[in-house]
N, C-alpha and C. Protein backbone atom coordinates (compact mmCIF):
# COMPACT_ATOMS: atom_id res chain seq x y z
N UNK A 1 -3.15 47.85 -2.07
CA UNK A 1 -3.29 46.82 -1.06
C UNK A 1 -4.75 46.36 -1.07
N UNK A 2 -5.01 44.83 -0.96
CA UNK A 2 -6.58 44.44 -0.70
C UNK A 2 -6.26 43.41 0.02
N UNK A 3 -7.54 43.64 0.91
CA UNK A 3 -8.45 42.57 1.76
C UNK A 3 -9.07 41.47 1.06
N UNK A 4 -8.34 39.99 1.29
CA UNK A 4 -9.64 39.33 0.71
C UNK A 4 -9.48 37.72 1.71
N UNK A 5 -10.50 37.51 2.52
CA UNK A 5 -10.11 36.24 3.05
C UNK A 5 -9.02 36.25 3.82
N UNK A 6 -9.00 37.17 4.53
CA UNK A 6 -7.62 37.20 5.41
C UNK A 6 -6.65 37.45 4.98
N UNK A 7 -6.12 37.44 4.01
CA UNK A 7 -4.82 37.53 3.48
C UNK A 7 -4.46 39.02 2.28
N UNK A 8 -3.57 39.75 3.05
CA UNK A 8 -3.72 40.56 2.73
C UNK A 8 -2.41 40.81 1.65
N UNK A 9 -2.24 41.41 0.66
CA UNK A 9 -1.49 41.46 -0.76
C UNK A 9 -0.83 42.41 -0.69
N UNK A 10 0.98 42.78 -0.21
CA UNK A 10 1.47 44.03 -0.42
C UNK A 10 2.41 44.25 -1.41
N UNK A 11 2.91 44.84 -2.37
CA UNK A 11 3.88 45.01 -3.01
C UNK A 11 5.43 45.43 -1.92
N UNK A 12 6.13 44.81 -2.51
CA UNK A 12 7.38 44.53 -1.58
C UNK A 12 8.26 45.51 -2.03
N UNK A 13 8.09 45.52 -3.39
CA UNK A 13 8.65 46.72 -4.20
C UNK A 13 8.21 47.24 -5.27
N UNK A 14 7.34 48.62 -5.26
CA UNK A 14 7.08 49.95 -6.20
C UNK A 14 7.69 49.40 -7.07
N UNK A 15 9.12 49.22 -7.46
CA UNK A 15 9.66 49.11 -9.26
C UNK A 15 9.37 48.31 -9.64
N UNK A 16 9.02 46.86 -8.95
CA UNK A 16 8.87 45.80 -9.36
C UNK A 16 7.81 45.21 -9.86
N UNK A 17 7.13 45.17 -10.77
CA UNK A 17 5.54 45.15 -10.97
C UNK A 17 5.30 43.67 -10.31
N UNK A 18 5.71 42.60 -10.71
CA UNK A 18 5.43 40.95 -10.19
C UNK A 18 5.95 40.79 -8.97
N UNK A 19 6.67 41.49 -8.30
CA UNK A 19 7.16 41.43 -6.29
C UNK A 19 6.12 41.83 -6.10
N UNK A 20 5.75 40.80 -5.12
CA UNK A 20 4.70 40.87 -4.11
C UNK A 20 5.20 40.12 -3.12
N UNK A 21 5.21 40.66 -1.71
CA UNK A 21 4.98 39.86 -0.66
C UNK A 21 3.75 39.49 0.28
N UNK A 22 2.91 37.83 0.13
CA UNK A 22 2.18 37.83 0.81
C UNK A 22 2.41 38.18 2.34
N UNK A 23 1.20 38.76 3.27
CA UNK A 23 1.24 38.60 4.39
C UNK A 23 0.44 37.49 5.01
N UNK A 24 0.83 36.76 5.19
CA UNK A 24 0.33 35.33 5.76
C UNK A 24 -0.51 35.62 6.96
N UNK A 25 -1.97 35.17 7.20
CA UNK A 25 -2.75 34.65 8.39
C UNK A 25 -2.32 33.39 8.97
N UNK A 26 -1.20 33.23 9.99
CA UNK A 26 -0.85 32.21 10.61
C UNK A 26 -1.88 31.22 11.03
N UNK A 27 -3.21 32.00 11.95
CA UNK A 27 -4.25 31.62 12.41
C UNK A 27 -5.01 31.01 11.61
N UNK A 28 -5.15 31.50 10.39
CA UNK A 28 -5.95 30.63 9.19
C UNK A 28 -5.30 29.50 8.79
N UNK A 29 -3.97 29.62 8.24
CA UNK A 29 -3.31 28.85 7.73
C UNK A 29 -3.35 27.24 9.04
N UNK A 30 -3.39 27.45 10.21
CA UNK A 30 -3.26 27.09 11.37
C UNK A 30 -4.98 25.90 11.13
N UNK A 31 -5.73 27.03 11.17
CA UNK A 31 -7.29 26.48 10.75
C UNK A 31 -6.81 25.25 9.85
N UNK A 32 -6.88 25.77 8.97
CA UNK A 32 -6.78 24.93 7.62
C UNK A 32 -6.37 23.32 7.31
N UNK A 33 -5.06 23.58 7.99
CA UNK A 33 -4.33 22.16 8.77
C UNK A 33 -4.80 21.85 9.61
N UNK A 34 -5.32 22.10 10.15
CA UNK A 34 -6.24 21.45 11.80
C UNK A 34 -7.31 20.80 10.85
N UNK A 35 -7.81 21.13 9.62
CA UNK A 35 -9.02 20.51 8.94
C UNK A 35 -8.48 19.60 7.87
N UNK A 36 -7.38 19.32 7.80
CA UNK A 36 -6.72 18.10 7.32
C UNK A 36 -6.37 18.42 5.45
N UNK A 37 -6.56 19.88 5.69
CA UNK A 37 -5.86 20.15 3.97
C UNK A 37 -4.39 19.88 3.91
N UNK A 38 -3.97 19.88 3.04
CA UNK A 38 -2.84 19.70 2.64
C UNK A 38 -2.17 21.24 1.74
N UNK A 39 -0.54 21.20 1.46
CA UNK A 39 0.20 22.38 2.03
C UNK A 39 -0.57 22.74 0.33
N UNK A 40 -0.60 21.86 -0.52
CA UNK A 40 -0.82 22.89 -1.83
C UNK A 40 -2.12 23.28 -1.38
N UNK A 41 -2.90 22.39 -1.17
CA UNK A 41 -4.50 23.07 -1.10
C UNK A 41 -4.43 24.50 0.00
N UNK A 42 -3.55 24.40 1.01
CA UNK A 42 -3.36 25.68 1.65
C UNK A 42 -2.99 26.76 1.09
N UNK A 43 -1.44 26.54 0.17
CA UNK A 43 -1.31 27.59 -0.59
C UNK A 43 -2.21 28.48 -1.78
N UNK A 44 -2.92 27.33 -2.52
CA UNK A 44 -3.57 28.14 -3.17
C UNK A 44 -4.98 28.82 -2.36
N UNK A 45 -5.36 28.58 -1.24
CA UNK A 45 -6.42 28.97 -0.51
C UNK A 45 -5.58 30.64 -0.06
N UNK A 46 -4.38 30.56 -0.21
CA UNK A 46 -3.98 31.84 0.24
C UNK A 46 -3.32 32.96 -0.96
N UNK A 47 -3.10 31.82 -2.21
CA UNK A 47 -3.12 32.75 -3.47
C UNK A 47 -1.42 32.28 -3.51
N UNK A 48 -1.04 31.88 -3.01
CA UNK A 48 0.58 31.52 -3.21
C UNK A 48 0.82 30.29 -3.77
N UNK A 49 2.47 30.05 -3.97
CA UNK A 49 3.07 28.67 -4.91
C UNK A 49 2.75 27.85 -3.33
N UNK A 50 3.01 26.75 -3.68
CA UNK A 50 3.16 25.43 -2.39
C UNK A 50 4.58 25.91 -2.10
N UNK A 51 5.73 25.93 -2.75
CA UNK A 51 6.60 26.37 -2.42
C UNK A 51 7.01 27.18 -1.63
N UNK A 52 6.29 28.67 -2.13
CA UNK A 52 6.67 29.92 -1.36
C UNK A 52 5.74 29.85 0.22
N UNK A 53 5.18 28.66 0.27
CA UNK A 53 4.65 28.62 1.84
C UNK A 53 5.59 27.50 2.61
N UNK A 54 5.76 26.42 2.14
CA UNK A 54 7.30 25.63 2.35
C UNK A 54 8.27 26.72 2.91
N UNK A 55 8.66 27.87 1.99
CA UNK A 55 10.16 28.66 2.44
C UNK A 55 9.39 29.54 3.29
N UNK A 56 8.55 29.97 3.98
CA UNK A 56 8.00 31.20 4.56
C UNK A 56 8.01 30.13 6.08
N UNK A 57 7.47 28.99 6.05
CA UNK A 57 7.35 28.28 7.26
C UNK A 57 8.29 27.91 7.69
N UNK A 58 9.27 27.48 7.07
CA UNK A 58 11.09 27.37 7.46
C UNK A 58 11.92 28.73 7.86
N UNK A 59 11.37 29.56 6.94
CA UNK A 59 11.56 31.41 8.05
C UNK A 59 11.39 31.52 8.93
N UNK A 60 9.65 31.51 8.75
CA UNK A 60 9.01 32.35 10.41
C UNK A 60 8.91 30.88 11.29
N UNK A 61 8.59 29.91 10.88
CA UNK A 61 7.92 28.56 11.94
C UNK A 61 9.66 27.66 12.31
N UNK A 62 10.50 28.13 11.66
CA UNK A 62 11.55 27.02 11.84
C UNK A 62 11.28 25.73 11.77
N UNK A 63 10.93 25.41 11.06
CA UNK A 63 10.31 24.18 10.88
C UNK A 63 9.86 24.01 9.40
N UNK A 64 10.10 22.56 8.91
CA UNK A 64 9.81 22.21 7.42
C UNK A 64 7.87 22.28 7.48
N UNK A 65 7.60 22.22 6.14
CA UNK A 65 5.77 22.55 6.04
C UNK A 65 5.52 21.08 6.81
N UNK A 66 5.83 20.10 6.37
CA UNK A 66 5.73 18.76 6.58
C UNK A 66 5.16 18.83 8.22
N UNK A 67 6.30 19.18 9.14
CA UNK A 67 6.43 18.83 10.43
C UNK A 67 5.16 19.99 10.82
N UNK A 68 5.16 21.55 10.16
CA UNK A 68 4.27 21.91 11.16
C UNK A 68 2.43 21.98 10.44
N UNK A 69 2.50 21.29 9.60
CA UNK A 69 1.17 20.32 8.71
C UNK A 69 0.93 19.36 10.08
N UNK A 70 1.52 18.19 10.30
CA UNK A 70 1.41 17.61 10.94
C UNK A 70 1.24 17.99 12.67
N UNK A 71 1.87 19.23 12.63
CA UNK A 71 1.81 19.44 14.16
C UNK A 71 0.11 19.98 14.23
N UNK A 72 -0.51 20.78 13.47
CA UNK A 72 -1.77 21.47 13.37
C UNK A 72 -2.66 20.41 13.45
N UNK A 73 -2.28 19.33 12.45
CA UNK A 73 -3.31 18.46 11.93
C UNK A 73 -3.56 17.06 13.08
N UNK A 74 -2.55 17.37 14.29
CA UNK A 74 -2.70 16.39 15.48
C UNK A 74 -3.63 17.02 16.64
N UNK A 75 -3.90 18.93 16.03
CA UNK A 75 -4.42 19.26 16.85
C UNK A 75 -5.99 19.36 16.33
N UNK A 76 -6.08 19.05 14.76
CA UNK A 76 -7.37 18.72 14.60
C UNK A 76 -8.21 17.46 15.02
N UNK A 77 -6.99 16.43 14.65
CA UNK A 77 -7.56 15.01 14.97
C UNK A 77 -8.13 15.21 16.67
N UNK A 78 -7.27 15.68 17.42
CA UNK A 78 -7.69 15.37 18.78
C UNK A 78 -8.94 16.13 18.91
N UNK A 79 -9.30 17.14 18.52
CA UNK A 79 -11.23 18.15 18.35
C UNK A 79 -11.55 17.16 17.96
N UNK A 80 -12.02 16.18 16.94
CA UNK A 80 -12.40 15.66 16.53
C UNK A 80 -13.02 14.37 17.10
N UNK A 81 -11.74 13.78 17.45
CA UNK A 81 -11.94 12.77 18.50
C UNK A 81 -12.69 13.11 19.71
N UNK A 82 -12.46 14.36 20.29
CA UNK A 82 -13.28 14.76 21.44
C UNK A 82 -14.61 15.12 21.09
N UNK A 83 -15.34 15.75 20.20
CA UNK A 83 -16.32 16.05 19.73
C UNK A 83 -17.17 14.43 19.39
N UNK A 84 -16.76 13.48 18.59
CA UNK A 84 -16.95 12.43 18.33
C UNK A 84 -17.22 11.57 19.76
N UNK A 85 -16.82 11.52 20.46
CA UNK A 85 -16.44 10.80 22.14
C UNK A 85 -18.09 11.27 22.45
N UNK A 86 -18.14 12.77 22.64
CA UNK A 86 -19.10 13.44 22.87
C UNK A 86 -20.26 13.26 22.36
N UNK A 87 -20.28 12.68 21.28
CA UNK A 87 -21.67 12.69 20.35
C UNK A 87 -22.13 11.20 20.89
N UNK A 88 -21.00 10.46 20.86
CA UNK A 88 -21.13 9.15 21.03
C UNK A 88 -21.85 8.79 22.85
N UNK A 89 -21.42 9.56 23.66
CA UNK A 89 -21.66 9.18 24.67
C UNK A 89 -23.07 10.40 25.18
N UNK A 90 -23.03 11.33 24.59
CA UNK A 90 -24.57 12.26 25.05
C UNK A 90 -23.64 13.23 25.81
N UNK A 91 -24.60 14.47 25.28
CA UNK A 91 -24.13 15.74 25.54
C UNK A 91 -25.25 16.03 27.10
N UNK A 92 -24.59 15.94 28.66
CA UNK A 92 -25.84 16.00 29.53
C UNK A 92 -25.79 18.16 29.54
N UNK A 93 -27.21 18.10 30.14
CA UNK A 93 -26.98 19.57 30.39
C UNK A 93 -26.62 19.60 32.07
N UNK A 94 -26.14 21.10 32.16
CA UNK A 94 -25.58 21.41 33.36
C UNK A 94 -26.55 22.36 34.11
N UNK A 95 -26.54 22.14 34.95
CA UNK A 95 -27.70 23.21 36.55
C UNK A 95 -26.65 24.83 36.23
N UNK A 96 -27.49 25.09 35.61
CA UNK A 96 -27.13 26.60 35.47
C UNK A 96 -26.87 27.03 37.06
N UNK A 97 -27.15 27.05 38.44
CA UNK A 97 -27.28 27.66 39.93
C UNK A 97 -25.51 27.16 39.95
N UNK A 98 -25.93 25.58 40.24
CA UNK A 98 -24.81 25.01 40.68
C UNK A 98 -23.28 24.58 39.80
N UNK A 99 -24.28 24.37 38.65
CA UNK A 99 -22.76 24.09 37.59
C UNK A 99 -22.09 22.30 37.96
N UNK A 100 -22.93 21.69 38.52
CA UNK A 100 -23.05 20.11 38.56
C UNK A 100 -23.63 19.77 36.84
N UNK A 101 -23.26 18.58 36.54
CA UNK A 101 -23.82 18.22 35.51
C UNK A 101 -25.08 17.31 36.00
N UNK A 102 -25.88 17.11 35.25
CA UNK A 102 -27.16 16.95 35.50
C UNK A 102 -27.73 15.40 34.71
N UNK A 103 -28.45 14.44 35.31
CA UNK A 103 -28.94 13.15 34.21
C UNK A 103 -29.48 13.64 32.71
N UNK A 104 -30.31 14.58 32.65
CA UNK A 104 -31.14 14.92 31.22
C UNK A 104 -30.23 15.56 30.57
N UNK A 105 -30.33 14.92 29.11
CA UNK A 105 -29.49 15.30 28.20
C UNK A 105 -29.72 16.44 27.08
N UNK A 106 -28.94 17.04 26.71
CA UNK A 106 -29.11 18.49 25.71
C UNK A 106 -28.78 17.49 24.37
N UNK A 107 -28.27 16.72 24.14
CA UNK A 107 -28.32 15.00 22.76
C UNK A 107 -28.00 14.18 23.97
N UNK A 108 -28.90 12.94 23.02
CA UNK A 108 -29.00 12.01 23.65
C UNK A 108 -27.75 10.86 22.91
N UNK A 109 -26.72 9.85 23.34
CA UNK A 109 -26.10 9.27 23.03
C UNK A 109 -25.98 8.88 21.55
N UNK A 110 -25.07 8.42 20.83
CA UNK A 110 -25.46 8.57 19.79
C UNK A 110 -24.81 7.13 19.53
N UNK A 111 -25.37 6.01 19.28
CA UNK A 111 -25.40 4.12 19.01
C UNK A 111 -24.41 4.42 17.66
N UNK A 112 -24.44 4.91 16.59
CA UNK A 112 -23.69 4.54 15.69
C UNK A 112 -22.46 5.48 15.64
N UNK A 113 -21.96 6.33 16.08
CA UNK A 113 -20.70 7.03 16.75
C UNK A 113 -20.09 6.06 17.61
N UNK A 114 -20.95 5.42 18.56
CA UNK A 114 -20.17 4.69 19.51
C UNK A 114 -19.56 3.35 19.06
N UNK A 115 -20.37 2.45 18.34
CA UNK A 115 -20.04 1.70 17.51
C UNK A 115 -18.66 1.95 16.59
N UNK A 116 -18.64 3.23 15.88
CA UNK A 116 -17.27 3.92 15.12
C UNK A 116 -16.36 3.45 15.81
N UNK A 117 -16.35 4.43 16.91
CA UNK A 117 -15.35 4.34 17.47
C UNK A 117 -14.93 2.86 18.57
N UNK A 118 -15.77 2.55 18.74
CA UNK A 118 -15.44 0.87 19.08
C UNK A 118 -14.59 0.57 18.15
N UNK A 119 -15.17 0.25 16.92
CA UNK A 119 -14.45 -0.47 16.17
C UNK A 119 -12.92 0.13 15.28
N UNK A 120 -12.89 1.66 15.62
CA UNK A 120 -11.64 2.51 15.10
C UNK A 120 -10.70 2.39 16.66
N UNK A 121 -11.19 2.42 17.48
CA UNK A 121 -10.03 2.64 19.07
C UNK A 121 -9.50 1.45 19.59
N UNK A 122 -11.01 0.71 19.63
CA UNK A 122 -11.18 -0.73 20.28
C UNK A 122 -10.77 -1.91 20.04
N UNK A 123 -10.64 -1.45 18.69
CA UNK A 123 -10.35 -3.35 17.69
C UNK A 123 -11.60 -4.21 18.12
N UNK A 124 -13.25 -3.34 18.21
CA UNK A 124 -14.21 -4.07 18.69
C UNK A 124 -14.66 -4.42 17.05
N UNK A 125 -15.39 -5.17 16.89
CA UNK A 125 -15.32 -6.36 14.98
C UNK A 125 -17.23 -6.59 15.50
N UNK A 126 -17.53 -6.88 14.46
CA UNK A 126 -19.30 -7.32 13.95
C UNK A 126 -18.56 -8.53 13.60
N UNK A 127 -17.59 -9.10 13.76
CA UNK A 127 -17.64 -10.65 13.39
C UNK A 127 -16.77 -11.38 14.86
N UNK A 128 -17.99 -12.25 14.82
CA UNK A 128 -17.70 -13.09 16.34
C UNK A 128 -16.66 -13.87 16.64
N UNK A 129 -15.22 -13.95 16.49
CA UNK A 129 -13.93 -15.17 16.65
C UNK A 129 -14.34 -16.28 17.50
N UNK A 130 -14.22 -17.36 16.67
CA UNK A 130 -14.36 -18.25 17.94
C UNK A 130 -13.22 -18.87 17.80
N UNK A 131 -12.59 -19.94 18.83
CA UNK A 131 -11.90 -20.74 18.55
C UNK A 131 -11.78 -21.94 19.01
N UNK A 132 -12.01 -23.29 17.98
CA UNK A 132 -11.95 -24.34 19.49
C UNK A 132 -10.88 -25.06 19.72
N UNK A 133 -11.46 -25.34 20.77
CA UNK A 133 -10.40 -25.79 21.68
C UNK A 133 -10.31 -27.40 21.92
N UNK A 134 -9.69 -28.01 22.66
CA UNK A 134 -9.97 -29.58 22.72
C UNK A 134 -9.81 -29.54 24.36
N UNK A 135 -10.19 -30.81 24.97
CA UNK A 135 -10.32 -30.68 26.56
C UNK A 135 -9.10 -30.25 27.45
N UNK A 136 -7.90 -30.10 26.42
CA UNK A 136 -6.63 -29.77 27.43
C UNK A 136 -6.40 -28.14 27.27
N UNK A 137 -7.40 -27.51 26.32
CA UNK A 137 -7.05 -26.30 26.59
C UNK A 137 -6.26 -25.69 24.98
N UNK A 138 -5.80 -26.97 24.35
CA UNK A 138 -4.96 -26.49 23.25
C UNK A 138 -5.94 -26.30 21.80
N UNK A 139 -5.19 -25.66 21.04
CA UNK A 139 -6.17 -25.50 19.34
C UNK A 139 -6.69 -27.14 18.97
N UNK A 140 -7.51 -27.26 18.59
CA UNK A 140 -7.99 -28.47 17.53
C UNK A 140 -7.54 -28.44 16.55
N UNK A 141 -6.51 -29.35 15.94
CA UNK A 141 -6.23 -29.48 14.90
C UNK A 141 -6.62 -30.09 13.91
N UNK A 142 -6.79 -29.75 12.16
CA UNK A 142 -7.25 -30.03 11.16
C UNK A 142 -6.39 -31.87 10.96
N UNK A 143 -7.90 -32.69 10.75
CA UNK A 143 -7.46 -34.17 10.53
C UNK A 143 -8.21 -34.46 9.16
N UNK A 144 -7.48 -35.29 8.39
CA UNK A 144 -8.40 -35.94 7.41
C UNK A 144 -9.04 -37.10 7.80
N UNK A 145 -9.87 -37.37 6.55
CA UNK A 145 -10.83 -38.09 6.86
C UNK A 145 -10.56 -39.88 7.38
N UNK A 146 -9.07 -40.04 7.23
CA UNK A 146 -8.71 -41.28 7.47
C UNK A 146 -8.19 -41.21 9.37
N UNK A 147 -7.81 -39.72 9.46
CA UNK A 147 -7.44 -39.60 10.64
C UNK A 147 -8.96 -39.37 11.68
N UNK A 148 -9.78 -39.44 11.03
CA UNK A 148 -11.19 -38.67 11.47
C UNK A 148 -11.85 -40.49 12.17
N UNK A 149 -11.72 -41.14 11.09
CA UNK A 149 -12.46 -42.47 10.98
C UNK A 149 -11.98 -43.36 12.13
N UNK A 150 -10.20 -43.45 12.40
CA UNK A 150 -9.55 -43.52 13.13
C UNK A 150 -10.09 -43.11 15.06
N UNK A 151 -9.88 -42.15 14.97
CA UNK A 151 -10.57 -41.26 16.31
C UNK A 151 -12.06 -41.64 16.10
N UNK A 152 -12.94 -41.97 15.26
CA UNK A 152 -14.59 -42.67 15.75
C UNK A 152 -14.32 -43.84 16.20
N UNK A 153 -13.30 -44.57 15.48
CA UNK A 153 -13.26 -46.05 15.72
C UNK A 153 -12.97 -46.29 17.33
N UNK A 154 -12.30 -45.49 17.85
CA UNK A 154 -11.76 -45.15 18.97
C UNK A 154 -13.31 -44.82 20.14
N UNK A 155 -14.19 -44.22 19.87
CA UNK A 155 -15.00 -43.81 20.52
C UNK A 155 -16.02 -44.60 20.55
N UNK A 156 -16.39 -44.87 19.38
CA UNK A 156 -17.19 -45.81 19.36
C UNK A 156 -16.96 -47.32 19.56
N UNK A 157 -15.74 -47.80 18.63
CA UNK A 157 -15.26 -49.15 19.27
C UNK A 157 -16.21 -49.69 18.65
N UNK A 158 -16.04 -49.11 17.19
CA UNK A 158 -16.84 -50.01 15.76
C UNK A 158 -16.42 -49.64 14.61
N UNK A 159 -16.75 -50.58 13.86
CA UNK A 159 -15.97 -50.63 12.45
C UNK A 159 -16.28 -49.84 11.23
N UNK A 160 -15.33 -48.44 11.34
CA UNK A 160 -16.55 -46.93 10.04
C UNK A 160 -15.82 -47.13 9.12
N UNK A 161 -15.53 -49.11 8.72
CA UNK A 161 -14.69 -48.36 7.21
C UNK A 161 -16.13 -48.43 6.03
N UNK A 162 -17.36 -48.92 6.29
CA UNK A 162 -17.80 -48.55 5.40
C UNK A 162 -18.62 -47.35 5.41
N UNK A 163 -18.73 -46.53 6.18
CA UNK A 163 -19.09 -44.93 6.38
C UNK A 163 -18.61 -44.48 4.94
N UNK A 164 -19.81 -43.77 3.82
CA UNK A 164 -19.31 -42.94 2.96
C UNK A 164 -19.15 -41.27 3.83
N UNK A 165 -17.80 -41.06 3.33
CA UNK A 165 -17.79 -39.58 4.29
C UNK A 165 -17.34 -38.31 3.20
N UNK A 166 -17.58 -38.95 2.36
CA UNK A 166 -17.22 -38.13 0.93
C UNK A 166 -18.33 -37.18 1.14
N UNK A 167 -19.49 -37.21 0.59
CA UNK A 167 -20.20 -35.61 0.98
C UNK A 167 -20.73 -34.97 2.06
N UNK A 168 -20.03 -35.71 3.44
CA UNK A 168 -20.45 -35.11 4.23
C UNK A 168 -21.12 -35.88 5.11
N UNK A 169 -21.76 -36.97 4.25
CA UNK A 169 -22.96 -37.79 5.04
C UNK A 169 -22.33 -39.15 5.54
N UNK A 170 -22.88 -39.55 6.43
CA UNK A 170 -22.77 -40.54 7.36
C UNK A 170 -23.78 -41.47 6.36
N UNK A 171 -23.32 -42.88 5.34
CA UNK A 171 -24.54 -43.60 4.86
C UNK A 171 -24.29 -44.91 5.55
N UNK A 172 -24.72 -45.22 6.18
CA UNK A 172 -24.09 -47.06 7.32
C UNK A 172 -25.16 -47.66 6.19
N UNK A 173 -25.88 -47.78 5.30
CA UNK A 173 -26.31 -48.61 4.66
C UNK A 173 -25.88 -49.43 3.62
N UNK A 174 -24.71 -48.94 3.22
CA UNK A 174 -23.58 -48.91 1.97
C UNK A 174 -22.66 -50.54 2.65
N UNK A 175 -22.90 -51.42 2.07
CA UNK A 175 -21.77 -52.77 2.44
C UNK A 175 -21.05 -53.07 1.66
């Protein structure tokens, strides 16, 4: 029998030279998935097939690897998220007497955590949406340039057919 990394190696059966039954660290294995490995990278961290941890978790866990991968690994995300929250917003210290939390901080807020998570929770964006609008409230819609000339003629209540509007520029010198 040996110790190595938690996981300890017994022969299941004397006659059998290749029977071995691992004894599984639930708690590790538990770790492991909470840190977002996956079932082969678990198994071989414990010296076993991916398989023979698949059929051992459908034994003892009733449950396929899949579902309790995922059940561990919801309990990592949420540490994570809380730890992250934490970094982001400042760790204050507490009045050792009273056990109130206190203004002065043990870390001070942390600007680019908070930002993260703005933009991972929030749907908060570094790019500004605008949108315009026209005086009734509705979208502005895309006009060409004949529909454009149209609506000046209208405002102004003058004649832009010789306006070159081809690059952009306004030339009234053009007859």
């Amino acid at each position: 029998m040996r110790i190595d990394n938690k996981v300890t190696k017994a022969r299941k059966d004397k006659n059998k030279p290749h029977s071995k039954e691992i004894i599984i660290d639930w708690e590790l294995v538990d770790s492991l998935f909470a840190k977002f490995l996956e079932g082969n990278q678990v198994a071989a961290r414990l010296g076993m097939h991916p398989d023979t941890l698949a059929k051992r978790i459908e034994e003892e866990k009733h449950t396929s690897l899949t579902a309790y991968r995922n059940q561990k690994r919801a309990k990592g995300e949420a540490l994570l998220k809380e730890v992250q929250f934490e970094l982001a917003l400042g760790r204050r210290k507490k009045n050792i007497k009273t056990g109130q939390i206190t203004d002065e901080y043990k870390e001070k807020p942390n600007t680019i955590m908070s930002i993260f998570l703005g933009k991972n929770y929030l749907n908060q964006s570094d790019n500004i949406k605008t949108q315009n609008l026209n005086i009734d409230g509705g979208k502005i819609q895309d006009y060409d340039k004949k529909q454009l000339r149209e609506i000046a003629k209208g405002f102004l209540n003058s004649d832009l057919d010789e306006l070159d509007l081809t690059n952009g520029n306004a030339d009234t010198n053009k007859k």
